[in-house]
PDB file of N, CA and C in Angstrom:
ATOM      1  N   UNK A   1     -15.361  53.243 -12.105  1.00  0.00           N
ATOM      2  CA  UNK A   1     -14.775  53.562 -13.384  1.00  0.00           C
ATOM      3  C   UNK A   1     -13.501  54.368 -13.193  1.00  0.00           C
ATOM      4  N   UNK A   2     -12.204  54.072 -14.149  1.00  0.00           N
ATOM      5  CA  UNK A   2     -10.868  55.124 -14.097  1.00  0.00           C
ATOM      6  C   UNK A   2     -11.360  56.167 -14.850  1.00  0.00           C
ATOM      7  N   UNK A   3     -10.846  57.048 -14.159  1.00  0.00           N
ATOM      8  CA  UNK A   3     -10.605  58.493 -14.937  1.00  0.00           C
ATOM      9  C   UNK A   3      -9.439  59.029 -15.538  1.00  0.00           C
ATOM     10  N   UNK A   4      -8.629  57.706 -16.013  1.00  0.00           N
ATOM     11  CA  UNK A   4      -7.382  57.939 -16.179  1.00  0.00           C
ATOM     12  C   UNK A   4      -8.151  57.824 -17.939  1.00  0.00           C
ATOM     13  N   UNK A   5      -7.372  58.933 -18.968  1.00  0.00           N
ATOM     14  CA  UNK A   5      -7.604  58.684 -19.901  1.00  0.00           C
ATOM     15  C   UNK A   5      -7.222  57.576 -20.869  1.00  0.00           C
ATOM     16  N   UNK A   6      -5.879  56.959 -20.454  1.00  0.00           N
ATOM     17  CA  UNK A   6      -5.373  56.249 -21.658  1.00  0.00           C
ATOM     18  C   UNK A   6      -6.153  54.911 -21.026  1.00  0.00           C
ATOM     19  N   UNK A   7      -6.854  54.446 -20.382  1.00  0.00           N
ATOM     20  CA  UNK A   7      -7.141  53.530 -19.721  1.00  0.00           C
ATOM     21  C   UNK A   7      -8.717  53.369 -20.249  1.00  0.00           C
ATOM     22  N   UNK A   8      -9.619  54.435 -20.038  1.00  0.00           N
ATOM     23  CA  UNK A   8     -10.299  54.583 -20.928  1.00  0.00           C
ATOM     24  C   UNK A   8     -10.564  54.182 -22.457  1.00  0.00           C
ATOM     25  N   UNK A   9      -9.380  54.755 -22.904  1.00  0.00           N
ATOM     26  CA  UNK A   9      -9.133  54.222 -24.438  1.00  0.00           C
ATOM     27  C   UNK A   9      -8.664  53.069 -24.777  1.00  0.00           C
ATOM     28  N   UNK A  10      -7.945  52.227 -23.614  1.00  0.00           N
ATOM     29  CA  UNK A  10      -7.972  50.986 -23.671  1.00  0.00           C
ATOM     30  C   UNK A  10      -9.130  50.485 -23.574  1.00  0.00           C
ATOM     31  N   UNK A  11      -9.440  50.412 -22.857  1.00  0.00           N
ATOM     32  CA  UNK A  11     -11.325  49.724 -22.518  1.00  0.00           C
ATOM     33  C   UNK A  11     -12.031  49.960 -23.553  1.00  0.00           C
ATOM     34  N   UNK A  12     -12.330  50.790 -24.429  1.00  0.00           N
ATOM     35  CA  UNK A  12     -13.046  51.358 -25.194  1.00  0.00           C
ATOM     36  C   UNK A  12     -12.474  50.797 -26.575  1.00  0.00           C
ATOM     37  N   UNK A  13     -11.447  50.551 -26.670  1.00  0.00           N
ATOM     38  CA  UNK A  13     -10.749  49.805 -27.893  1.00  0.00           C
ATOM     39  C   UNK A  13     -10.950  48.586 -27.618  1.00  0.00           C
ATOM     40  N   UNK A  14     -10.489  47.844 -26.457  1.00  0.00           N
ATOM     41  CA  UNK A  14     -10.640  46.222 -26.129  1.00  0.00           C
ATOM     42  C   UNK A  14     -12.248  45.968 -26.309  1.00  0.00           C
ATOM     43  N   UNK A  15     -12.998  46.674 -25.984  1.00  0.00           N
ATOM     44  CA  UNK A  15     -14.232  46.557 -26.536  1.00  0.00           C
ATOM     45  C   UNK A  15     -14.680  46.468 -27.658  1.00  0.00           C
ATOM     46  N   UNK A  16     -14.333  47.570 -28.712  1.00  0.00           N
ATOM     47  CA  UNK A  16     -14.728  47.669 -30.085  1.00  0.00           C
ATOM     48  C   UNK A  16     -14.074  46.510 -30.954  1.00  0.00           C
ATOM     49  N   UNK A  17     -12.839  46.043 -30.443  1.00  0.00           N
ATOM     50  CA  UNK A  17     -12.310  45.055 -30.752  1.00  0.00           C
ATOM     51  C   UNK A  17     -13.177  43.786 -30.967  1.00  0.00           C
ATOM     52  N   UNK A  18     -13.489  43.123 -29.271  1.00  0.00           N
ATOM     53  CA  UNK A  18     -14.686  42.150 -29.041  1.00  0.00           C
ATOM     54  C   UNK A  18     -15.412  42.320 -29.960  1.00  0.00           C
ATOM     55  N   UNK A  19     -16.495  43.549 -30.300  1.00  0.00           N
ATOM     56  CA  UNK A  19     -17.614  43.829 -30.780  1.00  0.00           C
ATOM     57  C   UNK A  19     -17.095  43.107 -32.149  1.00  0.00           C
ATOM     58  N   UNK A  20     -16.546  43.488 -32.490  1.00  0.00           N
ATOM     59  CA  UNK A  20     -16.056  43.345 -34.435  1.00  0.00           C
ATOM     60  C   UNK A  20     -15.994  41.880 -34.262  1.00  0.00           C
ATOM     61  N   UNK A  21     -15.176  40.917 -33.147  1.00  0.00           N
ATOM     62  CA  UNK A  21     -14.563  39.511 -33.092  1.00  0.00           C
ATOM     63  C   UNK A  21     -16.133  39.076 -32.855  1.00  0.00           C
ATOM     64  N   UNK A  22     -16.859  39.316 -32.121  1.00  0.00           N
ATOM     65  CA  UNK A  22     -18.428  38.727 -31.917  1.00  0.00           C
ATOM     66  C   UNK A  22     -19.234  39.347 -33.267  1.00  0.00           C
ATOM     67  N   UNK A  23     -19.047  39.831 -34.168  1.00  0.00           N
ATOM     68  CA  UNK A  23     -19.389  39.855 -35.129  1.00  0.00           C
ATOM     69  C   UNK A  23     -19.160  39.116 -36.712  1.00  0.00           C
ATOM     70  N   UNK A  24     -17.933  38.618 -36.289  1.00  0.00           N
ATOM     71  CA  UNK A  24     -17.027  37.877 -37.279  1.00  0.00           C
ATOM     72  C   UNK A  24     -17.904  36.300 -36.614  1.00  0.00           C
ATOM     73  N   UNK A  25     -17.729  36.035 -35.055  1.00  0.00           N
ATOM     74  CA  UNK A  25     -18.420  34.626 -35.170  1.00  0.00           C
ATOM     75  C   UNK A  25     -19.864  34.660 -35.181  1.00  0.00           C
ATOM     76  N   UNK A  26     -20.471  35.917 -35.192  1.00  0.00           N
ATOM     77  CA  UNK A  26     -21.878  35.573 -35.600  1.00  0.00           C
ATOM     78  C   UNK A  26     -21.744  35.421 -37.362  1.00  0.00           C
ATOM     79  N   UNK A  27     -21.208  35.534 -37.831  1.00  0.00           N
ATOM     80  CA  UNK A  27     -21.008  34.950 -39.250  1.00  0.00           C
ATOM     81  C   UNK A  27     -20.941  33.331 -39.537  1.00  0.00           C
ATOM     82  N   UNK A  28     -20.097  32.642 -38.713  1.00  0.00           N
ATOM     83  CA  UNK A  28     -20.364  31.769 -38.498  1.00  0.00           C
ATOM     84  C   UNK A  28     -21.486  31.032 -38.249  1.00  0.00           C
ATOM     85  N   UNK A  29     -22.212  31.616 -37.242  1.00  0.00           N
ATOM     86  CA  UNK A  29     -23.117  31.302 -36.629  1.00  0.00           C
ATOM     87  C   UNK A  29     -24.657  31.271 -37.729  1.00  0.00           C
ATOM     88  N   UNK A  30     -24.399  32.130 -38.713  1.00  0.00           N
ATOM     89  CA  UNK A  30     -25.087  32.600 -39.835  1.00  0.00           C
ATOM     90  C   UNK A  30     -25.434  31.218 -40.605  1.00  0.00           C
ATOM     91  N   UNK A  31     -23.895  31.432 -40.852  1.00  0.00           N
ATOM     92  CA  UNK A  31     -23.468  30.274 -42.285  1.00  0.00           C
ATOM     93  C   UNK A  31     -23.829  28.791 -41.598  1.00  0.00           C
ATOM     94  N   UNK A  32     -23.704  28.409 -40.425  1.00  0.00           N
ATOM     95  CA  UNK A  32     -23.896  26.989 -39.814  1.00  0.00           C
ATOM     96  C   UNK A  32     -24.837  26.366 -40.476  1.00  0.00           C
ATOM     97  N   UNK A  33     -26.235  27.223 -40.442  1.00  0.00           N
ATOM     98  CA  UNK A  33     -27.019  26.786 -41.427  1.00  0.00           C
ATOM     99  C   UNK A  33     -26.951  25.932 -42.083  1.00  0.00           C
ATOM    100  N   UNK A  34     -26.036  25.590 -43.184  1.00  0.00           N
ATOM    101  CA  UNK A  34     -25.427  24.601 -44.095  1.00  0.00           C
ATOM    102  C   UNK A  34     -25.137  23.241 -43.197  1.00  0.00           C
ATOM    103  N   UNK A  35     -24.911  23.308 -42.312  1.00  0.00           N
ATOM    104  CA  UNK A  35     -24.463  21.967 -41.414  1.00  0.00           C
ATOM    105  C   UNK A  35     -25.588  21.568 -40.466  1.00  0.00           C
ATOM    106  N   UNK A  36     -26.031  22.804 -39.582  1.00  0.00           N
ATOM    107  CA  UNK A  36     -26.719  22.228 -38.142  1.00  0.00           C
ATOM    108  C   UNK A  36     -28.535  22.693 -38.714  1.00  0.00           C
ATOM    109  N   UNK A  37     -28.758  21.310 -38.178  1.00  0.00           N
ATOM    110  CA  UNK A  37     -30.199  21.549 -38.599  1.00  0.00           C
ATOM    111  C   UNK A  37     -31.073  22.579 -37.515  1.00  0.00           C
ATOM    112  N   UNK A  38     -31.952  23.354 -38.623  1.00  0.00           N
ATOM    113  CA  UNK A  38     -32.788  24.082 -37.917  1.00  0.00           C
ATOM    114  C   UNK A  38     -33.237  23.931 -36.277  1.00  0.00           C
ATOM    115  N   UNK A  39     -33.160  22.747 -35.841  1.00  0.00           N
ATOM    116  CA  UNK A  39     -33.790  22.753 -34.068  1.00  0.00           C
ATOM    117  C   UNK A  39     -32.971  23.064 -33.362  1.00  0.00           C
ATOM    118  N   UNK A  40     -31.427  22.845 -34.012  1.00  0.00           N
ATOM    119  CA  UNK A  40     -30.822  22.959 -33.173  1.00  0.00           C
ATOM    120  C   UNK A  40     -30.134  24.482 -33.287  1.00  0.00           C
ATOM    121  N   UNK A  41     -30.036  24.925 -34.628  1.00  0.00           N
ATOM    122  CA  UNK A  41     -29.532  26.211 -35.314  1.00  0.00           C
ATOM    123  C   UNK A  41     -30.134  27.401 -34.461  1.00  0.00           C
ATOM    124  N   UNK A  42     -31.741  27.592 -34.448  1.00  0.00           N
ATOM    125  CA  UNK A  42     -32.599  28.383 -33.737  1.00  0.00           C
ATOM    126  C   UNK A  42     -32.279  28.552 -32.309  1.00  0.00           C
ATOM    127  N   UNK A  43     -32.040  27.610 -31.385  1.00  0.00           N
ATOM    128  CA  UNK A  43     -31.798  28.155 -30.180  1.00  0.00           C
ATOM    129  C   UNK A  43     -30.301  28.522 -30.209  1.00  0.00           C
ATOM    130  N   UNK A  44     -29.171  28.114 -31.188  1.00  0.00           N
ATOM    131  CA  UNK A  44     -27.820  28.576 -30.919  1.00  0.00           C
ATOM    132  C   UNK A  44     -27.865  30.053 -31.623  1.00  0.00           C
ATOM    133  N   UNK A  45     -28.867  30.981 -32.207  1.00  0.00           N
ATOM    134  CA  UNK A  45     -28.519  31.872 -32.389  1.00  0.00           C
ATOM    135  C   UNK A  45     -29.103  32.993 -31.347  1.00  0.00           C
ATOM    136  N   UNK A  46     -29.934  32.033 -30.783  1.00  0.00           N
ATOM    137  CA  UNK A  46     -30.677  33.206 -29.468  1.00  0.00           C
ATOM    138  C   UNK A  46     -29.428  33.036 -28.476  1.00  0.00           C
ATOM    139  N   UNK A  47     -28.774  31.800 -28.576  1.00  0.00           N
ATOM    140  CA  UNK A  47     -27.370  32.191 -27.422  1.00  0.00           C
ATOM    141  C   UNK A  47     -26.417  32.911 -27.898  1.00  0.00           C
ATOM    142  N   UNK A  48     -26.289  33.265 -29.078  1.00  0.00           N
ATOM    143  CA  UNK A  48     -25.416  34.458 -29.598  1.00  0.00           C
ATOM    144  C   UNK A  48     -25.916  35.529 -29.794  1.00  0.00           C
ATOM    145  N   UNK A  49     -26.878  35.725 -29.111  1.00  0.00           N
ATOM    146  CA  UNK A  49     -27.874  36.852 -29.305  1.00  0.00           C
ATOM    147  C   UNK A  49     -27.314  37.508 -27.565  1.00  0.00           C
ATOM    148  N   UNK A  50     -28.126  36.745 -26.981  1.00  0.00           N
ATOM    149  CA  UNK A  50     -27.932  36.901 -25.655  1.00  0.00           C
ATOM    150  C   UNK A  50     -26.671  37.093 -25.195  1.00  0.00           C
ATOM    151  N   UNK A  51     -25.764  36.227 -25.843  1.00  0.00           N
ATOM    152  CA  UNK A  51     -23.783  37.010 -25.860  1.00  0.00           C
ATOM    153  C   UNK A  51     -24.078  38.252 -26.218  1.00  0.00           C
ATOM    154  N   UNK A  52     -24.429  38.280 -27.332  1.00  0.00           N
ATOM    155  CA  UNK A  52     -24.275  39.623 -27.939  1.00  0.00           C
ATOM    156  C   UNK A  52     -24.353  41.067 -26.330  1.00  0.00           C
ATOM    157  N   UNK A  53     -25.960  40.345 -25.907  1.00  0.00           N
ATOM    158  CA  UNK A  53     -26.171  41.899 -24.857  1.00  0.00           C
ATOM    159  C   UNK A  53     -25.169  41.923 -23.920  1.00  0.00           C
ATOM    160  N   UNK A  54     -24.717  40.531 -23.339  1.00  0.00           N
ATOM    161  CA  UNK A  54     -23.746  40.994 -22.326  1.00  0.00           C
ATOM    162  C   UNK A  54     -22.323  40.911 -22.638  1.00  0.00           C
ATOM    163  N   UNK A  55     -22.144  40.820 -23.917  1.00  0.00           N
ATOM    164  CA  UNK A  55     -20.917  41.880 -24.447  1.00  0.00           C
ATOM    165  C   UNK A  55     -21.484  43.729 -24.195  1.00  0.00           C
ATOM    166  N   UNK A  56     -22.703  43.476 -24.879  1.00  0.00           N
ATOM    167  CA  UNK A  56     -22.699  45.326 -24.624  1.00  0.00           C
ATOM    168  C   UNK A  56     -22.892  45.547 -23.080  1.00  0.00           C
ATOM    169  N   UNK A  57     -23.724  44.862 -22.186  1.00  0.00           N
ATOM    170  CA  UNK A  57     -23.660  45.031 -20.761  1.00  0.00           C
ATOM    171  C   UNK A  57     -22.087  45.298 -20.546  1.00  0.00           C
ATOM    172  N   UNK A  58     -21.331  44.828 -20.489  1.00  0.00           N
ATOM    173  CA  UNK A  58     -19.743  44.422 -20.114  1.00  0.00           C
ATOM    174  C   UNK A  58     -18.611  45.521 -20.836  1.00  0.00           C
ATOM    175  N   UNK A  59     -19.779  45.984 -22.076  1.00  0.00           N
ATOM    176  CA  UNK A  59     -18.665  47.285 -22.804  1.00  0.00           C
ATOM    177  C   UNK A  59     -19.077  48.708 -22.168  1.00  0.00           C
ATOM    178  N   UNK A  60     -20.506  48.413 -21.402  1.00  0.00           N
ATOM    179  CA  UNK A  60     -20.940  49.516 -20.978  1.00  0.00           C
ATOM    180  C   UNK A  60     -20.529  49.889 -19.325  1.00  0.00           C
ATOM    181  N   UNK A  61     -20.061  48.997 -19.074  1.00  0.00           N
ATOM    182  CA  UNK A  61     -19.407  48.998 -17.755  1.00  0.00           C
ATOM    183  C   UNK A  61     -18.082  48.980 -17.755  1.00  0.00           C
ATOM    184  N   UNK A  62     -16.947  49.445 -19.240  1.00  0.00           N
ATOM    185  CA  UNK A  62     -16.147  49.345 -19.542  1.00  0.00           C
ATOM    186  C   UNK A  62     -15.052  47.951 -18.762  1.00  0.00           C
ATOM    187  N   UNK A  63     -15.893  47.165 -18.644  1.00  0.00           N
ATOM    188  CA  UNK A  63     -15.275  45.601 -18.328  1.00  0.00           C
ATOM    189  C   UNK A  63     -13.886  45.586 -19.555  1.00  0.00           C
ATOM    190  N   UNK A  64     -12.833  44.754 -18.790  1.00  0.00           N
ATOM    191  CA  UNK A  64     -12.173  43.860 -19.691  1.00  0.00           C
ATOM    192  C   UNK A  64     -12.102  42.844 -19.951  1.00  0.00           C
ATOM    193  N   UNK A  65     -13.146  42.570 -19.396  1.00  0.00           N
ATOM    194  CA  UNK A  65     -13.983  41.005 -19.954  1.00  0.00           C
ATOM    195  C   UNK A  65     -14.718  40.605 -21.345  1.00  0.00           C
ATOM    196  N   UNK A  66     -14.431  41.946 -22.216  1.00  0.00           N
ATOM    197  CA  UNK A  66     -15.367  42.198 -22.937  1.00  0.00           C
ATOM    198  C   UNK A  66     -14.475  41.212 -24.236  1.00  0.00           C
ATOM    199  N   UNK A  67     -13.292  40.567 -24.488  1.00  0.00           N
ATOM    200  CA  UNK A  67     -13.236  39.701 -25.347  1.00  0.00           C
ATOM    201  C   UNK A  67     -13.491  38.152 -25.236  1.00  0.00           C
ATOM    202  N   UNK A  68     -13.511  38.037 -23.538  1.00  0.00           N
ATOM    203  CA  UNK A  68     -14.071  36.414 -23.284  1.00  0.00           C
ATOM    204  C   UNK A  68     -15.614  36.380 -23.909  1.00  0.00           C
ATOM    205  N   UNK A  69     -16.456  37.100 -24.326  1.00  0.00           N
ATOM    206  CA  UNK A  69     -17.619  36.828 -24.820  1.00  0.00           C
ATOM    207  C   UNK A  69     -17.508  36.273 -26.137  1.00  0.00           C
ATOM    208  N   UNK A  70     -16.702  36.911 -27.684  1.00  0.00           N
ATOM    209  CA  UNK A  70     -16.473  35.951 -29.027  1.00  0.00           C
ATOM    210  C   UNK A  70     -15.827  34.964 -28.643  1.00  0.00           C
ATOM    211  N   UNK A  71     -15.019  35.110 -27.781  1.00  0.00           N
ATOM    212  CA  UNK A  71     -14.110  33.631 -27.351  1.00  0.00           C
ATOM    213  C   UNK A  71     -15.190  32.685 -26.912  1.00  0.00           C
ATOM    214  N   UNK A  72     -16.083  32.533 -25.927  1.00  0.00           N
ATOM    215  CA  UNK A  72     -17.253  31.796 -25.497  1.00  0.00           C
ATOM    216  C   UNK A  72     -18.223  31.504 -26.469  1.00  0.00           C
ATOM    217  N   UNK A  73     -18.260  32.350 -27.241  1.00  0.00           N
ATOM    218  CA  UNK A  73     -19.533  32.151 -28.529  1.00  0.00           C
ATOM    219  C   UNK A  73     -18.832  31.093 -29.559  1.00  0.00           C
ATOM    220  N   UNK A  74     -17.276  31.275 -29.655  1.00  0.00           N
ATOM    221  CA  UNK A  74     -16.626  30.624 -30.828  1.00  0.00           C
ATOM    222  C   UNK A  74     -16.440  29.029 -30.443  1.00  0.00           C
ATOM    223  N   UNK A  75     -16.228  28.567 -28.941  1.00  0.00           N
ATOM    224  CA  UNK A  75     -15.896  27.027 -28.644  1.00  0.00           C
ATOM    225  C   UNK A  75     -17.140  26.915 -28.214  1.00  0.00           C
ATOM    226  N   UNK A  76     -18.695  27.834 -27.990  1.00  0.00           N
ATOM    227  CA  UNK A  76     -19.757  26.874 -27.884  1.00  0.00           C
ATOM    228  C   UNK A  76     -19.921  26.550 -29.378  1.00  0.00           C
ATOM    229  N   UNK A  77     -19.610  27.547 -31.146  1.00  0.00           N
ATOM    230  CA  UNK A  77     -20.412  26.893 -31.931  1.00  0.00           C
ATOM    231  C   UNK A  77     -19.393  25.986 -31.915  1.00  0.00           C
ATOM    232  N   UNK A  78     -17.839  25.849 -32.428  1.00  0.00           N
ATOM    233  CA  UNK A  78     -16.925  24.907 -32.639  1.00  0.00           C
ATOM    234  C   UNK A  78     -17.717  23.245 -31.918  1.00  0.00           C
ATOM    235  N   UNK A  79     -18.205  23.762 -30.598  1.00  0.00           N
ATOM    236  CA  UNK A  79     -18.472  22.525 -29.311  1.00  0.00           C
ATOM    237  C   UNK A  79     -19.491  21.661 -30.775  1.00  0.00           C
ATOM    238  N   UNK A  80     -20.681  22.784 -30.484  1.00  0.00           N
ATOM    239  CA  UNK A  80     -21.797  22.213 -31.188  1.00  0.00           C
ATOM    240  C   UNK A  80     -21.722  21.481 -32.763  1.00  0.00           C
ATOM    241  N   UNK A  81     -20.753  21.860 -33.801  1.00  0.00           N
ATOM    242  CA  UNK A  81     -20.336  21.622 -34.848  1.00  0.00           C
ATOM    243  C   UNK A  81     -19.905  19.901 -34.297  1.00  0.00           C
ATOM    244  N   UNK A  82     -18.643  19.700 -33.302  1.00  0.00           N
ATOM    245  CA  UNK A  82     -18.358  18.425 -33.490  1.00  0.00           C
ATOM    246  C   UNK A  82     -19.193  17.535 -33.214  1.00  0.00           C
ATOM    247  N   UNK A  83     -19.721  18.167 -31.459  1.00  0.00           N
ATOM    248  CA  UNK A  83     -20.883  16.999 -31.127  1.00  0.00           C
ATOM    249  C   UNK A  83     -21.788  16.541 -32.261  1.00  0.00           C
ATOM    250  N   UNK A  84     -22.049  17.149 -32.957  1.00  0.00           N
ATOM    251  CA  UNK A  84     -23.020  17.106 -33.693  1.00  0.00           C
ATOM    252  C   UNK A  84     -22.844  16.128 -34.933  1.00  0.00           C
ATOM    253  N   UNK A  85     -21.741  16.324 -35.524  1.00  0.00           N
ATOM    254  CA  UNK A  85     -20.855  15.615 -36.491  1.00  0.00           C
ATOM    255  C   UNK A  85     -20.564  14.394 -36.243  1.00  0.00           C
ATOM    256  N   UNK A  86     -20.049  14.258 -34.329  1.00  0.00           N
ATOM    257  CA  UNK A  86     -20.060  12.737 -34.188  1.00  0.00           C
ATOM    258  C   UNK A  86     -21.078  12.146 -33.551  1.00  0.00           C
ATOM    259  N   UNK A  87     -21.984  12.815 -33.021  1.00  0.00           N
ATOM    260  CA  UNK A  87     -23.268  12.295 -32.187  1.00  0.00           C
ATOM    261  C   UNK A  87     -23.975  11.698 -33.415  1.00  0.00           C
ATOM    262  N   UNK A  88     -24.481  12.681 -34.709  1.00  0.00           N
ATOM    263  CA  UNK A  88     -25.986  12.757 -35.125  1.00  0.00           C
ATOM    264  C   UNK A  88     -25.238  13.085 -36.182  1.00  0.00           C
ATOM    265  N   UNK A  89     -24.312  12.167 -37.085  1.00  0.00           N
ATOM    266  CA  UNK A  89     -23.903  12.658 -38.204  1.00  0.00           C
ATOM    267  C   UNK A  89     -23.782  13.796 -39.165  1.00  0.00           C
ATOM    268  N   UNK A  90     -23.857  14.723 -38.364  1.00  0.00           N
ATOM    269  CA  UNK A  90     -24.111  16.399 -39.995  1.00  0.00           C
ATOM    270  C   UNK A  90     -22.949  16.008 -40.436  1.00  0.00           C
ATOM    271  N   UNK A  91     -22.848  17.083 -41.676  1.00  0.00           N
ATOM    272  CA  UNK A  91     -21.830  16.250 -42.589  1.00  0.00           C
ATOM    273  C   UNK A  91     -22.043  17.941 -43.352  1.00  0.00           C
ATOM    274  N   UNK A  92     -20.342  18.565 -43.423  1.00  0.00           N
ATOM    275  CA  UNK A  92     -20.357  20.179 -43.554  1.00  0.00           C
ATOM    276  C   UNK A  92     -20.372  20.002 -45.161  1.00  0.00           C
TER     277      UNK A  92
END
């Protein structure tokens, strides 16, 4: 870990940042509902669940990795939305 302060407060902001952006796509992830049927809805929120901890693993180790986690959560639901749309017709 730095002991440099402003570096700190970077990390600690780039984090709280993530946190809020992985909170905005668990909204998404909420609302899908309306589109992705339940079998498939249920296990995509335990994988945004499981983002969720290793965003906090990654904020607690003051990582700056800590915004690739909403970024990863946002093109797996985006992924799952199209496949889904053109595989198995949902229809938003």
């Amino acid at each position: 870990m730095s002991t440099d302060p402003a570096r700190r407060i970077g990390q600690l902001l780039v984090a709280g940042l993530a946190v809020v952006a992985h909170l905005v796509v668990g909204f998404f992830y909420l609302a899908g509902g309306l589109v992705i049927p339940g079998p498939v809805l249920i296990p995509l929120w335990l994988i945004w669940l499981a983002l969720a901890a290793v965003l906090v693993r990654l904020a607690v180790r003051r990582s700056w990795w800590t915004p690739a986690v909403p970024v990863a959560a946002a093109v797996l639901f985006v992924l799952v939305v199209i496949v889904g749309e053109q595989a198995f017709g949902w229809q938003a």
